[in-house]
C-alpha atoms as a PDB file:
ATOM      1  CA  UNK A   1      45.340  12.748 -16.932  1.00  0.00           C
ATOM      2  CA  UNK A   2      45.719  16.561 -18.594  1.00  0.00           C
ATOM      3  CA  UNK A   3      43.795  18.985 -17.102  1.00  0.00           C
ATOM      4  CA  UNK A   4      40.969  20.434 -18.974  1.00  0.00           C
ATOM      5  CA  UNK A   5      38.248  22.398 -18.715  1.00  0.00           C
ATOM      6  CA  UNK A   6      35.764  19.896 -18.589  1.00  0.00           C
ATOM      7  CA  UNK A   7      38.118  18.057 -15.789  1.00  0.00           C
ATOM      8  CA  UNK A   8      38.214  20.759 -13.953  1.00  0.00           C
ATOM      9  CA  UNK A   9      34.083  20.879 -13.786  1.00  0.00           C
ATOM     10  CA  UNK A  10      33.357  17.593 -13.365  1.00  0.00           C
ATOM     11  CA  UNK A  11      33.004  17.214  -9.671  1.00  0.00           C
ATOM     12  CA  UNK A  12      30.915  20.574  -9.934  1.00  0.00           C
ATOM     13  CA  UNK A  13      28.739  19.255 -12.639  1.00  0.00           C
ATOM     14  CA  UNK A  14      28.165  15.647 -10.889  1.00  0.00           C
ATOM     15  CA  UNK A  15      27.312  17.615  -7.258  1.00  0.00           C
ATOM     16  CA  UNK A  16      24.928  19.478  -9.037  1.00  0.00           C
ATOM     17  CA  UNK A  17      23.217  16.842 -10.772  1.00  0.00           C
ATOM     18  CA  UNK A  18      22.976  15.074  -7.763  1.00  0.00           C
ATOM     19  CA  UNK A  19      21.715  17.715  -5.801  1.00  0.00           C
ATOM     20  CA  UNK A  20      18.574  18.289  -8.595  1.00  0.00           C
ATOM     21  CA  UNK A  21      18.074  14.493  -8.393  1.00  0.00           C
ATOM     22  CA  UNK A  22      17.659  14.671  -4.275  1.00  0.00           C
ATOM     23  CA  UNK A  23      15.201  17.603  -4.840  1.00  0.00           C
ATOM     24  CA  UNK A  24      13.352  16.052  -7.405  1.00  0.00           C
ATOM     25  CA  UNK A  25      12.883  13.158  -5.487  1.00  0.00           C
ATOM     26  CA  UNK A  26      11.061  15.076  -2.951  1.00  0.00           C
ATOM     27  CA  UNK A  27       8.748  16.403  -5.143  1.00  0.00           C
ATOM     28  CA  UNK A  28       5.510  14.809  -6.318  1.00  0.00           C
ATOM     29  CA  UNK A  29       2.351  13.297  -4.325  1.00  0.00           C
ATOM     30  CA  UNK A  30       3.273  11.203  -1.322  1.00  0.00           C
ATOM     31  CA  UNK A  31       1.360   7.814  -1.919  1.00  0.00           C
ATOM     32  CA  UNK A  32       0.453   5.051   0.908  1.00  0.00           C
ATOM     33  CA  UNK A  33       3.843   3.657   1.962  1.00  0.00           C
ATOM     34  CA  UNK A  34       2.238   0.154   3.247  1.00  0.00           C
ATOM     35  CA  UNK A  35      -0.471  -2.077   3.661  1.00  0.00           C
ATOM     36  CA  UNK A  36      -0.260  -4.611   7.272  1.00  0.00           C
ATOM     37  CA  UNK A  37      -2.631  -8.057   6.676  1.00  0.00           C
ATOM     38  CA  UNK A  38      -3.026  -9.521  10.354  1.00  0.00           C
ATOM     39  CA  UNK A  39      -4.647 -12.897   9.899  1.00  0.00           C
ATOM     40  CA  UNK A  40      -6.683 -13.120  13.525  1.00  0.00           C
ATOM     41  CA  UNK A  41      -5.662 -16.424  14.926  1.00  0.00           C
ATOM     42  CA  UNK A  42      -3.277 -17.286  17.742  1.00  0.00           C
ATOM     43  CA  UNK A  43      -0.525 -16.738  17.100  1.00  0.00           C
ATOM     44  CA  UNK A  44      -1.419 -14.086  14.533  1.00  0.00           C
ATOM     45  CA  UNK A  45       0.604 -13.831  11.362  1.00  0.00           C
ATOM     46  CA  UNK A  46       1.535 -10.881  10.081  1.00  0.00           C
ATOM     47  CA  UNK A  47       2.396 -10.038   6.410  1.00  0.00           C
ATOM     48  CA  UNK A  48       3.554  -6.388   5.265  1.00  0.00           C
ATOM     49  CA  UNK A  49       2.859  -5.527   1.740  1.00  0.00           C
ATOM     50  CA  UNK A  50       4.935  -2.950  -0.005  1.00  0.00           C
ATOM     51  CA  UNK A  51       3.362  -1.329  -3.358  1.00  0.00           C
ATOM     52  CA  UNK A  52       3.948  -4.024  -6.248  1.00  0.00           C
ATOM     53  CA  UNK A  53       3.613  -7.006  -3.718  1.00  0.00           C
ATOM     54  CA  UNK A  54       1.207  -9.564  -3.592  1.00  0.00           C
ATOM     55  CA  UNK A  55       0.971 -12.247  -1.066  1.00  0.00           C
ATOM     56  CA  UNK A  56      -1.428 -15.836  -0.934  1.00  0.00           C
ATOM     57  CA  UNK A  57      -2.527 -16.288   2.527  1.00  0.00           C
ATOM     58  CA  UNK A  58      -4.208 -19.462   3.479  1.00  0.00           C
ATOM     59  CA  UNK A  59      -8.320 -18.889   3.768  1.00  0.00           C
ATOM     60  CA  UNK A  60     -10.412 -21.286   5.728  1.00  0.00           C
ATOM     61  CA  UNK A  61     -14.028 -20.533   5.984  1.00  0.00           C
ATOM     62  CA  UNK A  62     -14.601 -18.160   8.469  1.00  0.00           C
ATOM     63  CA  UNK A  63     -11.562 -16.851   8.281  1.00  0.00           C
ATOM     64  CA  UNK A  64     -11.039 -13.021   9.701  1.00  0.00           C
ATOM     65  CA  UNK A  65      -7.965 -10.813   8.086  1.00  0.00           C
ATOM     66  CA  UNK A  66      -7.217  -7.038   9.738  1.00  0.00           C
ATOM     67  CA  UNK A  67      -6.155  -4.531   7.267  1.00  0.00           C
ATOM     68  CA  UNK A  68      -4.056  -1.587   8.489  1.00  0.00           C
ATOM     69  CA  UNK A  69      -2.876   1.004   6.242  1.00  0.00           C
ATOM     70  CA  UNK A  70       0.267   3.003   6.633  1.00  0.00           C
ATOM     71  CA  UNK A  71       0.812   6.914   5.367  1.00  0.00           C
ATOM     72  CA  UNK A  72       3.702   8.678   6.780  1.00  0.00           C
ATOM     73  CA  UNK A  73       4.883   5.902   9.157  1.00  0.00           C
ATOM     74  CA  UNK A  74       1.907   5.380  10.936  1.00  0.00           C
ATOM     75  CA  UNK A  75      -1.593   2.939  10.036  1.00  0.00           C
ATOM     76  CA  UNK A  76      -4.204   5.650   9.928  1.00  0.00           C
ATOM     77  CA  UNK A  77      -7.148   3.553   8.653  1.00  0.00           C
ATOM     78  CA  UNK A  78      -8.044  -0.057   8.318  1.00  0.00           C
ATOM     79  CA  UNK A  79     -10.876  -2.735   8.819  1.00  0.00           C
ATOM     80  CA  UNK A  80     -10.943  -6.180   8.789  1.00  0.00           C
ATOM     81  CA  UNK A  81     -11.929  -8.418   5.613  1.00  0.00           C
ATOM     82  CA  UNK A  82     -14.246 -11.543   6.267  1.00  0.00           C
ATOM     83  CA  UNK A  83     -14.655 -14.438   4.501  1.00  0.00           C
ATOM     84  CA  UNK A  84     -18.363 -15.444   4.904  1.00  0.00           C
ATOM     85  CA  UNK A  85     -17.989 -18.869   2.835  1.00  0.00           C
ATOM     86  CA  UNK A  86     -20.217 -17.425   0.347  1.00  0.00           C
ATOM     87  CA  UNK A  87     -18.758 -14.100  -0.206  1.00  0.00           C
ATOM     88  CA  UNK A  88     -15.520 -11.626   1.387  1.00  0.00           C
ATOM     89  CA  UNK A  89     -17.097  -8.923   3.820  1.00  0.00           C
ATOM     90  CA  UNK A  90     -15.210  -5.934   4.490  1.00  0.00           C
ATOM     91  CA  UNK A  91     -15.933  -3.657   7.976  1.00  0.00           C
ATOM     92  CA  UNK A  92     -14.051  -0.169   7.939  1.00  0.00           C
ATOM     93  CA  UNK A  93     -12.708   1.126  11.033  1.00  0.00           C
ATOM     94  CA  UNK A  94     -12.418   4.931  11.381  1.00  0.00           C
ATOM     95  CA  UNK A  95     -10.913   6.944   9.083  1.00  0.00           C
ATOM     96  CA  UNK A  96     -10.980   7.248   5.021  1.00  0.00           C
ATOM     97  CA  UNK A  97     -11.257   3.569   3.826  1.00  0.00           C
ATOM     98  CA  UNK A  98     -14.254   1.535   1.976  1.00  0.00           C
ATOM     99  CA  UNK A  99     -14.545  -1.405  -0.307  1.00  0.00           C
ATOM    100  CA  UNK A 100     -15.913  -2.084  -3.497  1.00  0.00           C
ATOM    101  CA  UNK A 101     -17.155  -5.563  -4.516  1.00  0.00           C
ATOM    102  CA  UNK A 102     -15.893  -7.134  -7.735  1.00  0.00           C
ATOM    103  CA  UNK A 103     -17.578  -9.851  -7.712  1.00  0.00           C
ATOM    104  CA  UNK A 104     -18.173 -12.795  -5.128  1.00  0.00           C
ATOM    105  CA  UNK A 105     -15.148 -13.579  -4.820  1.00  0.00           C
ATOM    106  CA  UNK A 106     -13.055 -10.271  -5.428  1.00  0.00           C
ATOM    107  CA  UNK A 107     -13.374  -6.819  -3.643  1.00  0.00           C
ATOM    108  CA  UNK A 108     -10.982  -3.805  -3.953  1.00  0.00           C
ATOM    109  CA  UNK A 109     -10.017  -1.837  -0.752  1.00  0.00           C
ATOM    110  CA  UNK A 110      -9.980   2.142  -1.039  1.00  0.00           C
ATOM    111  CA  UNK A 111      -8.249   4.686   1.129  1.00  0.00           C
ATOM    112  CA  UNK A 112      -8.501   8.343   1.285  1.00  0.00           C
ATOM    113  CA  UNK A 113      -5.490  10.819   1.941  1.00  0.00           C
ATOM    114  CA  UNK A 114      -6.410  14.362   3.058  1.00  0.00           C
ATOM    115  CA  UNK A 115      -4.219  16.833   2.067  1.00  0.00           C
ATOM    116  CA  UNK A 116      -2.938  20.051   4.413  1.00  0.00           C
ATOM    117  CA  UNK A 117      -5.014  22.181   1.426  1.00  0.00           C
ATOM    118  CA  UNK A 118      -8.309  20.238   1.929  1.00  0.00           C
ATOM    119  CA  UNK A 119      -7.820  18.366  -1.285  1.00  0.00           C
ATOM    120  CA  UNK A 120      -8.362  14.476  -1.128  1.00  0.00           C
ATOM    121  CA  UNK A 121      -7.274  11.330  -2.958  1.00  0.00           C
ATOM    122  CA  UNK A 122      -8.535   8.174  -3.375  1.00  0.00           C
ATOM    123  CA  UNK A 123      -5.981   5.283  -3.642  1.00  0.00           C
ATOM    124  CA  UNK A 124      -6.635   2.014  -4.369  1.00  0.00           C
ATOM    125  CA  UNK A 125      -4.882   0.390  -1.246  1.00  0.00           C
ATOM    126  CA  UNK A 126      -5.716  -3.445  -1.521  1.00  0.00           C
ATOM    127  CA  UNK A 127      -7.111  -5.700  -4.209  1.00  0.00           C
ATOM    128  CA  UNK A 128      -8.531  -9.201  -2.882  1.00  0.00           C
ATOM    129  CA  UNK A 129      -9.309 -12.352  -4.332  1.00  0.00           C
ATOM    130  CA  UNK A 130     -10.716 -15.669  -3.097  1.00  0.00           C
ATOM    131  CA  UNK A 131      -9.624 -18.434  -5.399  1.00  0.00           C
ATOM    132  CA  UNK A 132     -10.194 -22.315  -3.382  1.00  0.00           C
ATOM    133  CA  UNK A 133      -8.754 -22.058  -0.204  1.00  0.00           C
ATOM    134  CA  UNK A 134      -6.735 -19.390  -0.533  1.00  0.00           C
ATOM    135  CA  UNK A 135      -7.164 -15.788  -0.520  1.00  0.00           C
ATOM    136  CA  UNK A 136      -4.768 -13.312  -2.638  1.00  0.00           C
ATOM    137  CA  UNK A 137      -3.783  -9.794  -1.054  1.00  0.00           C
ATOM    138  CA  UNK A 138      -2.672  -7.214  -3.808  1.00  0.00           C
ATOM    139  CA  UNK A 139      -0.924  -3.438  -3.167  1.00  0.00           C
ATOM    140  CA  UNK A 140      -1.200  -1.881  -6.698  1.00  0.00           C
ATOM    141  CA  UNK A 141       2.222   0.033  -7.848  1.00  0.00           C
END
């Protein structure tokens, strides 16, 4: 191959791209990195939902679900979602989470990051749906 000057710079010019394409991926607001859905029986199943994933768990009446949401490797909120037989029932635990009903059979699971400058933001974390005898567990991209 002749040497020329664009030869010559290549491994320069690929090294630096690749170095702005590390940094880059650095920047930008870190988001939740996981969502844990515990169904409570014995033994207790465990399903990890990454965003874009959504999972069908069986739902008999009665049924009891824990939620634990992960930010920086480690769940810092959660609660457990319910199903009543006539409607899903959330209870928070401590820290920033809270649900929103969307309908009998349908709620949507919030959490909220604090950042290091005081500023917070509220992420959709889980949707939920009930449809027959299964229930549908949702982590929005």
């Amino acid at each position: 191959m002749p040497v020329t000057p664009w030869n010559e710079r290549r491994p320069a010019l690929l090294a630096a791209v690749l170095l702005l394409a590390f940094l880059l991926s650095g920047c930008g607001n870190p988001g939740l990195e996981r969502v844990d859905v515990t169904w409570e029986t014995d033994p207790p199943p465990r399903w990890g939902l990454y965003p874009g994933y959504r999972q069908e768990i069986p739902n008999p009446k009665g049924a009891s679900y824990r939620v634990e949401v992960y930010f920086k490797g480690k769940a810092f909120t959660g609660g457990t979602v319910t199903d009543t037989g006539s409607a899903l029932v959330f209870t928070p635990a401590t820290g920033g989470i809270e649900a929103e009903s969307t309908g009998r059979d349908s709620m949507t699971i919030y959490a909220t990051l604090r950042g290091k400058d005081g500023e917070s933001r509220r992420l959709v974390a889980l949707r939920i749906s009930r449809k027959d005898d299964k229930l549908a567990f949702e982590f929005p991209k």
